[in-house]
C-alpha atoms as a PDB file:
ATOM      1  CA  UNK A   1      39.423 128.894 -31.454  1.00  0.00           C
ATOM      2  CA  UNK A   2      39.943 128.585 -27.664  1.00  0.00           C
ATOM      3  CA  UNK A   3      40.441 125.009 -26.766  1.00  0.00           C
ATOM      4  CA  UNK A   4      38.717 124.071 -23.236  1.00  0.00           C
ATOM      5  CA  UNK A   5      38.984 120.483 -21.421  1.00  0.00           C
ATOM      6  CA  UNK A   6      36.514 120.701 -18.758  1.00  0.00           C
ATOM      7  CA  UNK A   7      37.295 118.843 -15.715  1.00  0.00           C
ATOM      8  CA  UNK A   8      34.389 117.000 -13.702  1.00  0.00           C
ATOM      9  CA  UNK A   9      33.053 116.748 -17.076  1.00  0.00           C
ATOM     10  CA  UNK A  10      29.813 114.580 -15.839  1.00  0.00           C
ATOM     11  CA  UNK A  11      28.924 116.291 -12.889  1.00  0.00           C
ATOM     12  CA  UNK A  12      26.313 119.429 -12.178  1.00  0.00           C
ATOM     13  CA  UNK A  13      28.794 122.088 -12.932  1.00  0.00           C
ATOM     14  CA  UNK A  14      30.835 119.980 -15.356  1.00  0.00           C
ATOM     15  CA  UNK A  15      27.417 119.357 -17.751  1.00  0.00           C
ATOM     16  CA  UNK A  16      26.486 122.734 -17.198  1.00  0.00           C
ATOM     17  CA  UNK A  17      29.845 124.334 -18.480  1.00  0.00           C
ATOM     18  CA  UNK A  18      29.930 121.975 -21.603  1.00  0.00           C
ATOM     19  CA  UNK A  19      26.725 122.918 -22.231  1.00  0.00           C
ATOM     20  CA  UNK A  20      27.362 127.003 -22.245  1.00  0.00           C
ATOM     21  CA  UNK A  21      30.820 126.232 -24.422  1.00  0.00           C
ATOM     22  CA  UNK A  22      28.367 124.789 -27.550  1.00  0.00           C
ATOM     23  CA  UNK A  23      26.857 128.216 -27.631  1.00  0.00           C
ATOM     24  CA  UNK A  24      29.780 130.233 -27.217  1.00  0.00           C
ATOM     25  CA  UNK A  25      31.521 131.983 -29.682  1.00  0.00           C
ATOM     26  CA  UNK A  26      35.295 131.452 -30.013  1.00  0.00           C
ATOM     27  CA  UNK A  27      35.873 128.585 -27.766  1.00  0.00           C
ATOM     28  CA  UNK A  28      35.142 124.542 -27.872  1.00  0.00           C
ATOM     29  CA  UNK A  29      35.334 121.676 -25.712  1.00  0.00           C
ATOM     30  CA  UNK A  30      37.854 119.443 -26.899  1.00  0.00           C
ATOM     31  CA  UNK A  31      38.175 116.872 -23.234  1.00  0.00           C
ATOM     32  CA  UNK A  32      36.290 116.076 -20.086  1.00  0.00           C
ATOM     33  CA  UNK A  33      37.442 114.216 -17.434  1.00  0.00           C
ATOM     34  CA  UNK A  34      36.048 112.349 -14.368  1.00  0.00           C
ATOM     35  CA  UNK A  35      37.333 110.734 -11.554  1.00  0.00           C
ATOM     36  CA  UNK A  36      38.390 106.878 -11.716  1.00  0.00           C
ATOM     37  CA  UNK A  37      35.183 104.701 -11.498  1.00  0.00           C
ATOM     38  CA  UNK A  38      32.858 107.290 -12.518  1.00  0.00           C
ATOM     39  CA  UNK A  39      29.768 106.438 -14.138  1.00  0.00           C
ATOM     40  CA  UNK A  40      30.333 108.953 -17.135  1.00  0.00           C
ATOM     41  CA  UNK A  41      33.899 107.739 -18.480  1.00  0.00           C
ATOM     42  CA  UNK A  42      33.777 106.385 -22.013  1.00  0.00           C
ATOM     43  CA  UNK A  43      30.168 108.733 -22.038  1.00  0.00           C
ATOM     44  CA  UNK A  44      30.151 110.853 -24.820  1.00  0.00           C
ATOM     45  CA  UNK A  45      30.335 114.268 -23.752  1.00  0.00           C
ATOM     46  CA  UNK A  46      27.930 116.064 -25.930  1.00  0.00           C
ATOM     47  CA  UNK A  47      25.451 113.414 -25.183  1.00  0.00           C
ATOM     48  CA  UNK A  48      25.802 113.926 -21.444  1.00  0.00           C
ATOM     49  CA  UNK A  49      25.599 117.446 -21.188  1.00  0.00           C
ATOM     50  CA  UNK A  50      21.984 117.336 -23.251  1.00  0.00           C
ATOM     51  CA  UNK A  51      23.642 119.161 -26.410  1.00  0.00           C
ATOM     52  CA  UNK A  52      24.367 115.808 -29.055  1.00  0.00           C
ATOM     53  CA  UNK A  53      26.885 113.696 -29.673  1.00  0.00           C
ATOM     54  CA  UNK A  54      30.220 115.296 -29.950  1.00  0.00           C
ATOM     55  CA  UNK A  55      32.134 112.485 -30.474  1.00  0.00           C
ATOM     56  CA  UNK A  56      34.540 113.112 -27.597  1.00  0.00           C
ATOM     57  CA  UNK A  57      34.837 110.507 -24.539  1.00  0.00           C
ATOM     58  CA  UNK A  58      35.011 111.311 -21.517  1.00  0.00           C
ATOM     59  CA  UNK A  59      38.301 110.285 -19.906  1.00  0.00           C
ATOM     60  CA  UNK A  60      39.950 109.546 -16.944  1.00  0.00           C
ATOM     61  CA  UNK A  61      43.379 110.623 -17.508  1.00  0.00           C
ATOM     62  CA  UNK A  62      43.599 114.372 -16.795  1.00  0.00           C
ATOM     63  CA  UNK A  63      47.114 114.727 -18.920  1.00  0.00           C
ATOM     64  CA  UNK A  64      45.707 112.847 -21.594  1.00  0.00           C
ATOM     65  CA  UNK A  65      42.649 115.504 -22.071  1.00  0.00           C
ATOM     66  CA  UNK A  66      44.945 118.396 -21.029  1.00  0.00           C
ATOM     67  CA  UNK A  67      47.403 117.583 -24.264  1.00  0.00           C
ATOM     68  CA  UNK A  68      45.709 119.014 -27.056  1.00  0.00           C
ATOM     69  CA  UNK A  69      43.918 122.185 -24.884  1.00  0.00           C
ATOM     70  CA  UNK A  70      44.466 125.635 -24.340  1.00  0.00           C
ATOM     71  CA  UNK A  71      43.074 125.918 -20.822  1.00  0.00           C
ATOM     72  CA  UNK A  72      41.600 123.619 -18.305  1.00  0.00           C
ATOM     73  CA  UNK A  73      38.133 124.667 -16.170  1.00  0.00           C
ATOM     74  CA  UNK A  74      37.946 122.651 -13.149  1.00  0.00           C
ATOM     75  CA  UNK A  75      34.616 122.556 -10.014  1.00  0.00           C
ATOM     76  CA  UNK A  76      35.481 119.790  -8.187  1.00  0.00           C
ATOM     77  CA  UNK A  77      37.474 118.964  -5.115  1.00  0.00           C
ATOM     78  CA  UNK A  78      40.172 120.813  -3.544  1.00  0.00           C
ATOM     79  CA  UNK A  79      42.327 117.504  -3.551  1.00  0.00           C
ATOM     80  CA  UNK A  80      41.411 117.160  -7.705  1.00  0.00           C
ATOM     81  CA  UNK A  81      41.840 120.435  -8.713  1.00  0.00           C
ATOM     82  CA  UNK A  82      45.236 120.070  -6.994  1.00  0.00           C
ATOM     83  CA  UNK A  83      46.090 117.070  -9.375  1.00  0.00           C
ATOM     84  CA  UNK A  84      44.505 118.985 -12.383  1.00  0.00           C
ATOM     85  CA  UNK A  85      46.993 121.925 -11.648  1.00  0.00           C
ATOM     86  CA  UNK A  86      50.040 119.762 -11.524  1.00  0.00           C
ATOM     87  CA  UNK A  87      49.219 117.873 -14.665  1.00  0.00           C
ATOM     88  CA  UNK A  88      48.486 121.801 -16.154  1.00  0.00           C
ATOM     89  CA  UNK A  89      52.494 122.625 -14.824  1.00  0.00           C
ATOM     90  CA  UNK A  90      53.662 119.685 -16.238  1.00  0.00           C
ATOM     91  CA  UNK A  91      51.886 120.587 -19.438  1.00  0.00           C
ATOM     92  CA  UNK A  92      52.445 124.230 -19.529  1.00  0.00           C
ATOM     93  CA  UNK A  93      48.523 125.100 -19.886  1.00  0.00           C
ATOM     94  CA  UNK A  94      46.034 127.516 -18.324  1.00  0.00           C
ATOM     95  CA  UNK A  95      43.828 126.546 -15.803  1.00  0.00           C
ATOM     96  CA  UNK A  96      40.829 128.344 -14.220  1.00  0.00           C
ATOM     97  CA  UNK A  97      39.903 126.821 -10.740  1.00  0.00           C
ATOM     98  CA  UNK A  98      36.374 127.685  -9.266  1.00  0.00           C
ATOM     99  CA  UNK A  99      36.703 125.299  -6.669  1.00  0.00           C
ATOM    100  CA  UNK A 100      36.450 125.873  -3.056  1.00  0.00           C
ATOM    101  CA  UNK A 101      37.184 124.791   0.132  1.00  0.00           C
ATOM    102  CA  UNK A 102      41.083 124.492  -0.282  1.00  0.00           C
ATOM    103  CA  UNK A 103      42.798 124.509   2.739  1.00  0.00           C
ATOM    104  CA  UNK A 104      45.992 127.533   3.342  1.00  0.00           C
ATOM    105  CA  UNK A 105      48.664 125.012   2.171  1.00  0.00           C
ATOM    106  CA  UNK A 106      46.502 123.843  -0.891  1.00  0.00           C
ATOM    107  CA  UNK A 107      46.056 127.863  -1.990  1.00  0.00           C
ATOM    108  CA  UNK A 108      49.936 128.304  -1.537  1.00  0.00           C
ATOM    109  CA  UNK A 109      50.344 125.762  -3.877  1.00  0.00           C
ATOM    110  CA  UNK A 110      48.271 127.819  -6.005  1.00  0.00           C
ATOM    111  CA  UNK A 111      49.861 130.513  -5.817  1.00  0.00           C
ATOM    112  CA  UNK A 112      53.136 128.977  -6.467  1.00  0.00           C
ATOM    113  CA  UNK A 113      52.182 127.139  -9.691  1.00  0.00           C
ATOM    114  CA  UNK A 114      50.851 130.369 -11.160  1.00  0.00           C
ATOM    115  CA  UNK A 115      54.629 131.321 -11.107  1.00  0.00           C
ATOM    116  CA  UNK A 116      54.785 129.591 -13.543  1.00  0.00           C
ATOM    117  CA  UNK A 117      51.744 129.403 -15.815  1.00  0.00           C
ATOM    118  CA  UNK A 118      48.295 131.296 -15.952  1.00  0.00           C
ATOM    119  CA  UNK A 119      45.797 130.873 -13.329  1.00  0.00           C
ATOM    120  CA  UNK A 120      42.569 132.276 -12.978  1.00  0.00           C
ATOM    121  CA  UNK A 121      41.214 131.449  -9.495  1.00  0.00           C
ATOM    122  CA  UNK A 122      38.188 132.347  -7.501  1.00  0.00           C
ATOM    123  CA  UNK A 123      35.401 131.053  -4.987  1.00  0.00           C
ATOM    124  CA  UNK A 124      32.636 132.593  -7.470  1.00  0.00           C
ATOM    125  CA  UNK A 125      32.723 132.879 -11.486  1.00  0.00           C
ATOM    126  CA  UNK A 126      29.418 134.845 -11.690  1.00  0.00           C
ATOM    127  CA  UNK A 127      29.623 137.986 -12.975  1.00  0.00           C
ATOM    128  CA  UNK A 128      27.127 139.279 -10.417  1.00  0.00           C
ATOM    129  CA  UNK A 129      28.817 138.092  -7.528  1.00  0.00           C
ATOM    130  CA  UNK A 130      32.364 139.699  -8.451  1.00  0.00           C
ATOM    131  CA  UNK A 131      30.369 143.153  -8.918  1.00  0.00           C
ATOM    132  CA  UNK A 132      28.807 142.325  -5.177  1.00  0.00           C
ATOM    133  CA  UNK A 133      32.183 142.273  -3.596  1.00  0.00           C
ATOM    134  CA  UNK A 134      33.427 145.341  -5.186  1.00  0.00           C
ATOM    135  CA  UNK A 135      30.084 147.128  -4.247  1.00  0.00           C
ATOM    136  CA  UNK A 136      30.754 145.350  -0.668  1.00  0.00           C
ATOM    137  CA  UNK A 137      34.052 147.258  -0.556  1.00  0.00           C
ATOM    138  CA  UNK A 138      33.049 150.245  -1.396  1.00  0.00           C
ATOM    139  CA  UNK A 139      29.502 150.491   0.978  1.00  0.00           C
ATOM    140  CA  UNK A 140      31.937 148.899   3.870  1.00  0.00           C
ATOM    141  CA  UNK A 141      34.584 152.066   3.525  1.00  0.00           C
ATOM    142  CA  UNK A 142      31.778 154.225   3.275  1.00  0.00           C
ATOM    143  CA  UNK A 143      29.772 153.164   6.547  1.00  0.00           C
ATOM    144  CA  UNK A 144      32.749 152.348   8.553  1.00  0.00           C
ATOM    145  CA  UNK A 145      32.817 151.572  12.308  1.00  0.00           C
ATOM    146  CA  UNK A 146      29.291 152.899  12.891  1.00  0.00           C
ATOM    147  CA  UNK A 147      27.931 149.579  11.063  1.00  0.00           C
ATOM    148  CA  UNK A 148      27.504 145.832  12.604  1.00  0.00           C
ATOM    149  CA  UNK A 149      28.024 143.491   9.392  1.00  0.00           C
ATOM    150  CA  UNK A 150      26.354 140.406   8.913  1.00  0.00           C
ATOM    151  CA  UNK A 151      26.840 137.685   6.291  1.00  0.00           C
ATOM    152  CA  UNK A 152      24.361 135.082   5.464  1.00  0.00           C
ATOM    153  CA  UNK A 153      24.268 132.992   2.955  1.00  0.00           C
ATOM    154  CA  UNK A 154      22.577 129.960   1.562  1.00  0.00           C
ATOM    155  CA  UNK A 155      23.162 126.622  -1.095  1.00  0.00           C
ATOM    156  CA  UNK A 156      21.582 123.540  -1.614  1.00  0.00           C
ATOM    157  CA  UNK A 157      22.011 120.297   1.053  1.00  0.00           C
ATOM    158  CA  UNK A 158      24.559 118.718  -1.413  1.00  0.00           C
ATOM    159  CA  UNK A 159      27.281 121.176  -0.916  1.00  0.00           C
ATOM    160  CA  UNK A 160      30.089 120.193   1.104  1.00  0.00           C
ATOM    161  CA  UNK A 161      32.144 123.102   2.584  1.00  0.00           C
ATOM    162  CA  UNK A 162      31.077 125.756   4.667  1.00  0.00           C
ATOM    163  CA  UNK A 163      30.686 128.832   4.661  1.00  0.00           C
ATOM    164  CA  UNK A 164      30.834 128.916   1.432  1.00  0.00           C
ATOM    165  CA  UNK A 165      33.645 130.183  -0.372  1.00  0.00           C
ATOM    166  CA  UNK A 166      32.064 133.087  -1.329  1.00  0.00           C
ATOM    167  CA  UNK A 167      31.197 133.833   1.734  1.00  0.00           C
ATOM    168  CA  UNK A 168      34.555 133.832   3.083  1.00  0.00           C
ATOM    169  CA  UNK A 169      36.029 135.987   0.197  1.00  0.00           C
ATOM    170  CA  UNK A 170      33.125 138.758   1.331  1.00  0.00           C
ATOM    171  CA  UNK A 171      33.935 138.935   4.902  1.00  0.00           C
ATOM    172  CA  UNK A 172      37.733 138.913   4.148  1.00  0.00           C
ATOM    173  CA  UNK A 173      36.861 141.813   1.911  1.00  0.00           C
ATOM    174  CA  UNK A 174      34.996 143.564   3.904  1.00  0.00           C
ATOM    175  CA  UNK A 175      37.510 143.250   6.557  1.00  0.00           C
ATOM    176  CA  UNK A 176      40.292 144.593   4.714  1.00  0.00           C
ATOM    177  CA  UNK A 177      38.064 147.838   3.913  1.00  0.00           C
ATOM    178  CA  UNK A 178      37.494 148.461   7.614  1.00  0.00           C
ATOM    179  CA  UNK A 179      41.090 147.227   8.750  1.00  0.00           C
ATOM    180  CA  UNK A 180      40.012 144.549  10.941  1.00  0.00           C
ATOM    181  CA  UNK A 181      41.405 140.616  10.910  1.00  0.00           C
ATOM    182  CA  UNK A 182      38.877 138.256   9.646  1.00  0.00           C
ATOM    183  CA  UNK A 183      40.517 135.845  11.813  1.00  0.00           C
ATOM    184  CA  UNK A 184      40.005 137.826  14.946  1.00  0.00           C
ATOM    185  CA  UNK A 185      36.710 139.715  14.167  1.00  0.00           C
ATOM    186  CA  UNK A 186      34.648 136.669  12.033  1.00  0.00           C
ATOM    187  CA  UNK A 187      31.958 135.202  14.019  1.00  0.00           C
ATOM    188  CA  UNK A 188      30.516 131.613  12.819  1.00  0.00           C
ATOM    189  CA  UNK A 189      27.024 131.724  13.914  1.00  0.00           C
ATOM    190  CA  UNK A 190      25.543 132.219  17.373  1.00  0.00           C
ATOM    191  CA  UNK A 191      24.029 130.192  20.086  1.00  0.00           C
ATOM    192  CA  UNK A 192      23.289 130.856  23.989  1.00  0.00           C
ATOM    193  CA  UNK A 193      24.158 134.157  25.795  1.00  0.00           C
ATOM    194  CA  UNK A 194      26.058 135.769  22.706  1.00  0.00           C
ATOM    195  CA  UNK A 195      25.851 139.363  22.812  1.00  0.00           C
ATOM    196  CA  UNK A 196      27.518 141.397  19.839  1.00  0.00           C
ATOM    197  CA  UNK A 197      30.828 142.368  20.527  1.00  0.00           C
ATOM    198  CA  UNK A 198      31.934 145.772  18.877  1.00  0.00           C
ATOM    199  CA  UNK A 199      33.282 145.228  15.057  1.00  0.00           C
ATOM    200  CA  UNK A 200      32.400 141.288  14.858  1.00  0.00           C
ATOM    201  CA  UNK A 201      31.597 140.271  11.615  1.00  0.00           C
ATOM    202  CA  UNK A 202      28.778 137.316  11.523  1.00  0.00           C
ATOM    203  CA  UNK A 203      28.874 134.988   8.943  1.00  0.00           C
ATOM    204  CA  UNK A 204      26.105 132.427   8.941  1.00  0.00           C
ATOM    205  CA  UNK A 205      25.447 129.102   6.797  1.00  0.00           C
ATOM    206  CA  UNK A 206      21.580 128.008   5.197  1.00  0.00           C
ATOM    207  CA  UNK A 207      21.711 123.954   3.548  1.00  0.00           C
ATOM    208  CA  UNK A 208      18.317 123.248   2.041  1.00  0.00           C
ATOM    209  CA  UNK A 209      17.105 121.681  -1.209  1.00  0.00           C
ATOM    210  CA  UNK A 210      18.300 122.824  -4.470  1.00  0.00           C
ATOM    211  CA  UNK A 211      19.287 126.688  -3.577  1.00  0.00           C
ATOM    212  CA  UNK A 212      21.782 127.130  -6.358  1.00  0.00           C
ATOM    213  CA  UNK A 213      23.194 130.328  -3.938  1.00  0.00           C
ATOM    214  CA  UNK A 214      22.797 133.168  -2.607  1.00  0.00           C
ATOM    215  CA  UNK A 215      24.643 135.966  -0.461  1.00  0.00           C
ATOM    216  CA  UNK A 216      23.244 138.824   1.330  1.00  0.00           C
ATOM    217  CA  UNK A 217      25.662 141.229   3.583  1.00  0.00           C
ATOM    218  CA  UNK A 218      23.271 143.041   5.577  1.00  0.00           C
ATOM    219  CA  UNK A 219      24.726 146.231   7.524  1.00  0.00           C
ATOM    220  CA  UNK A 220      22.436 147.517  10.463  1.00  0.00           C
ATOM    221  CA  UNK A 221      23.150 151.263  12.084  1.00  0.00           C
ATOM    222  CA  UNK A 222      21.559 152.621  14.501  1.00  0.00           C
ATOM    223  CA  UNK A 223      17.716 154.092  12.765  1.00  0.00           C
ATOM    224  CA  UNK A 224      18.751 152.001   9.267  1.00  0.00           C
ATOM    225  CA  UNK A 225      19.632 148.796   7.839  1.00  0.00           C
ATOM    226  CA  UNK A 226      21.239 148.778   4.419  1.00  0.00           C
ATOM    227  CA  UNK A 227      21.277 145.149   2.953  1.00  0.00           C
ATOM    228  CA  UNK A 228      23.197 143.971  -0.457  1.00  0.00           C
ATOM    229  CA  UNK A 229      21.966 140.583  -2.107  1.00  0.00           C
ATOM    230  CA  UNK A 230      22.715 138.642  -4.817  1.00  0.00           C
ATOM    231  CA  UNK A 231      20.653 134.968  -5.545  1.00  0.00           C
ATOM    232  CA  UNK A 232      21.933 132.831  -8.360  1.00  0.00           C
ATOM    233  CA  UNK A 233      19.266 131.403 -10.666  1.00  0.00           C
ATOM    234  CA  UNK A 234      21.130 128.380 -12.299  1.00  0.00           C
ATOM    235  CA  UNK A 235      24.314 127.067 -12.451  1.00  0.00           C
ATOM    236  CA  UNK A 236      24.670 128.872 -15.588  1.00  0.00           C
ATOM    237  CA  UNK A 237      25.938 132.049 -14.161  1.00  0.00           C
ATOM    238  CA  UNK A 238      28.976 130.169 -12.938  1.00  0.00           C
ATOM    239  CA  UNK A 239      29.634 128.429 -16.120  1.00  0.00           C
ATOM    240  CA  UNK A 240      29.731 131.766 -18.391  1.00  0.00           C
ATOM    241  CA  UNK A 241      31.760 133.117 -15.656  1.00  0.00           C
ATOM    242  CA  UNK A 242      34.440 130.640 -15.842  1.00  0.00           C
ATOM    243  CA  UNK A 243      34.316 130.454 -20.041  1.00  0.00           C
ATOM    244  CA  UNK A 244      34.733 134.701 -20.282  1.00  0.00           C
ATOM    245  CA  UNK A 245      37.419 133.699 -17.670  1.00  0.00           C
ATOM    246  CA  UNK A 246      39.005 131.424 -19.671  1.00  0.00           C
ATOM    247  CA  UNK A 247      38.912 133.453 -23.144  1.00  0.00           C
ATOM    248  CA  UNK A 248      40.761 136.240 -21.000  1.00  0.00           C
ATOM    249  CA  UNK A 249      43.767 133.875 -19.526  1.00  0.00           C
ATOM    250  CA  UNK A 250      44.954 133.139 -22.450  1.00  0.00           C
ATOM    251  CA  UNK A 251      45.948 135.978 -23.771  1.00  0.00           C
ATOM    252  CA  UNK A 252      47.922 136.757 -20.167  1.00  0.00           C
ATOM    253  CA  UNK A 253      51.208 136.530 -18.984  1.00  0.00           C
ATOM    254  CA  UNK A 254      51.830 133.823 -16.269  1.00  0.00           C
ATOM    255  CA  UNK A 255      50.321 134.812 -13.143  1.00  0.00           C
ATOM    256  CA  UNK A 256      47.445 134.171 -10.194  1.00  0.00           C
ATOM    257  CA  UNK A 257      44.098 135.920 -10.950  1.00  0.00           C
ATOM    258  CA  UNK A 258      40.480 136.352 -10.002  1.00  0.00           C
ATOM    259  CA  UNK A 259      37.257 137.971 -11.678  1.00  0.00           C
ATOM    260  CA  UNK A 260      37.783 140.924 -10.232  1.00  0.00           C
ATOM    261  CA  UNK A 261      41.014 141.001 -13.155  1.00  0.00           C
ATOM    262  CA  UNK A 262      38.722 139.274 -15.336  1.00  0.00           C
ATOM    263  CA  UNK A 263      35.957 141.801 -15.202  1.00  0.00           C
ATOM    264  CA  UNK A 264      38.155 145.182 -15.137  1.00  0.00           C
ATOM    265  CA  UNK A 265      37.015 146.032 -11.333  1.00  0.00           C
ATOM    266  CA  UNK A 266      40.285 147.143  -9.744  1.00  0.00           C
END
């Protein structure tokens, strides 16, 4: 049995990932965390993610839960998940990070630690999504140069980065498959005289109500537009992502991964 502290433990994503562990096969939750002052420490966790009491407290000490687990699953901050991957070094565990919004230095650091011990990491979990950017790839090689790309993509008012990180893994994607620089070619919205300059890429941000997220790469040619889209239902999709995730690490060797190893799609 595949032990899993879930970090965040009484947040949106944190519930909702506690919640798909009690139902599936091979793994349990055996910690949750939250940050100091949280409303949720001392909480039981079962009770708080809807599924009965569990008898296990949610904590604040992150090397405390991390002790007696296999792997760590952490959707929080960029500056926490940092703190959860030390304490996983220090510790020697796995870790799966679906956090976004790191900054270059903070995904160095990333990279570095999974020297050392296993690390799943990427800006989307769901299943769905990972198949999206390998379809993305392949349509983007396909149409080539004779195709404006457009990204758009939409979450609920809460979230804080943006775009999105999944948004930023597609256009860096699709840049690589028509040899073009994200950094020179990515276009952040529009406003005033701004014609489209030949092989821009647009990527465009939506914040309204509860949209749990959704991506749509839309590729216009002259006579056609081709457009690939992908809306997530729940928070669920994440969460299942990140346990099948986490049942794959740990049977790795030390090293940095995404879904796309995951999943078998390169």
């Amino acid at each position: 049995m595949i032990k899993v502290v879930v970090i965040g433990a009484g947040g949106r994503m944190g519930k909702t990932i506690v919640a798909c562990v009690e139902d599936t096969q091979g793994v349990s939750v055996s910690g949750g965390t939250e940050h100091a002052g949280h409303p949720s420490i001392g909480s039981d966790l079962g009770e708080l993610a809807g599924i009965g009491k569990k008898e296990i407290s949610v904590v604040e000490s992150v090397e405390g839960a991390l002790a007696g687990c296999d792997v760590a699953i952490d959707f929080t901050t960029p500056e926490s998940s940092i703190k959860t991957l030390d304490a996983a070094l220090r510790y020697e565990k796995s870790i799966v990070i679906g956090t976004t919004g790191f900054s270059a230095e903070q995904k160095e650091i990333i990279s570095q630690a999974a020297e050392k011990i296993r690390c799943v990491f990427a800006p989307n979990m769901s299943v769905g999504v990972n198949v999206l950017f390998k379809i993305a790839e392949d349509v983007s090689k396909t149409l080539g140069d004779a195709y404006d790309v457009e990204i758009v993509e939409a979450h609920h008012k809460f979230k804080k980065d943006a775009p999105s990180g999944t948004a930023v893994r597609l256009s860096e994607i699709i840049a690589d498959s028509l040899d073009r620089d994200i950094n020179k070619v990515g276009v952040y919205g529009r406003k005033g005289m701004a014609e489209r300059r030949p092989k821009e890429i647009g990527i465009h941000t939506v914040r309204a109500g509860d949209i749990v997220g959704e991506h749509r790469v839309l590729y216009g040619g002259m006579g056609e537009t081709i457009e690939l889209f992908h809306r997530a239902q729940s928070r669920e999709t994440f969460a299942r992502g990140s346990i099948r995730a986490a049942k794959w690490l740990v049977s790795q060797l030390p090293g940095l991964y995404d879904m796309q190893d995951v999943l078998g799609l390169r």
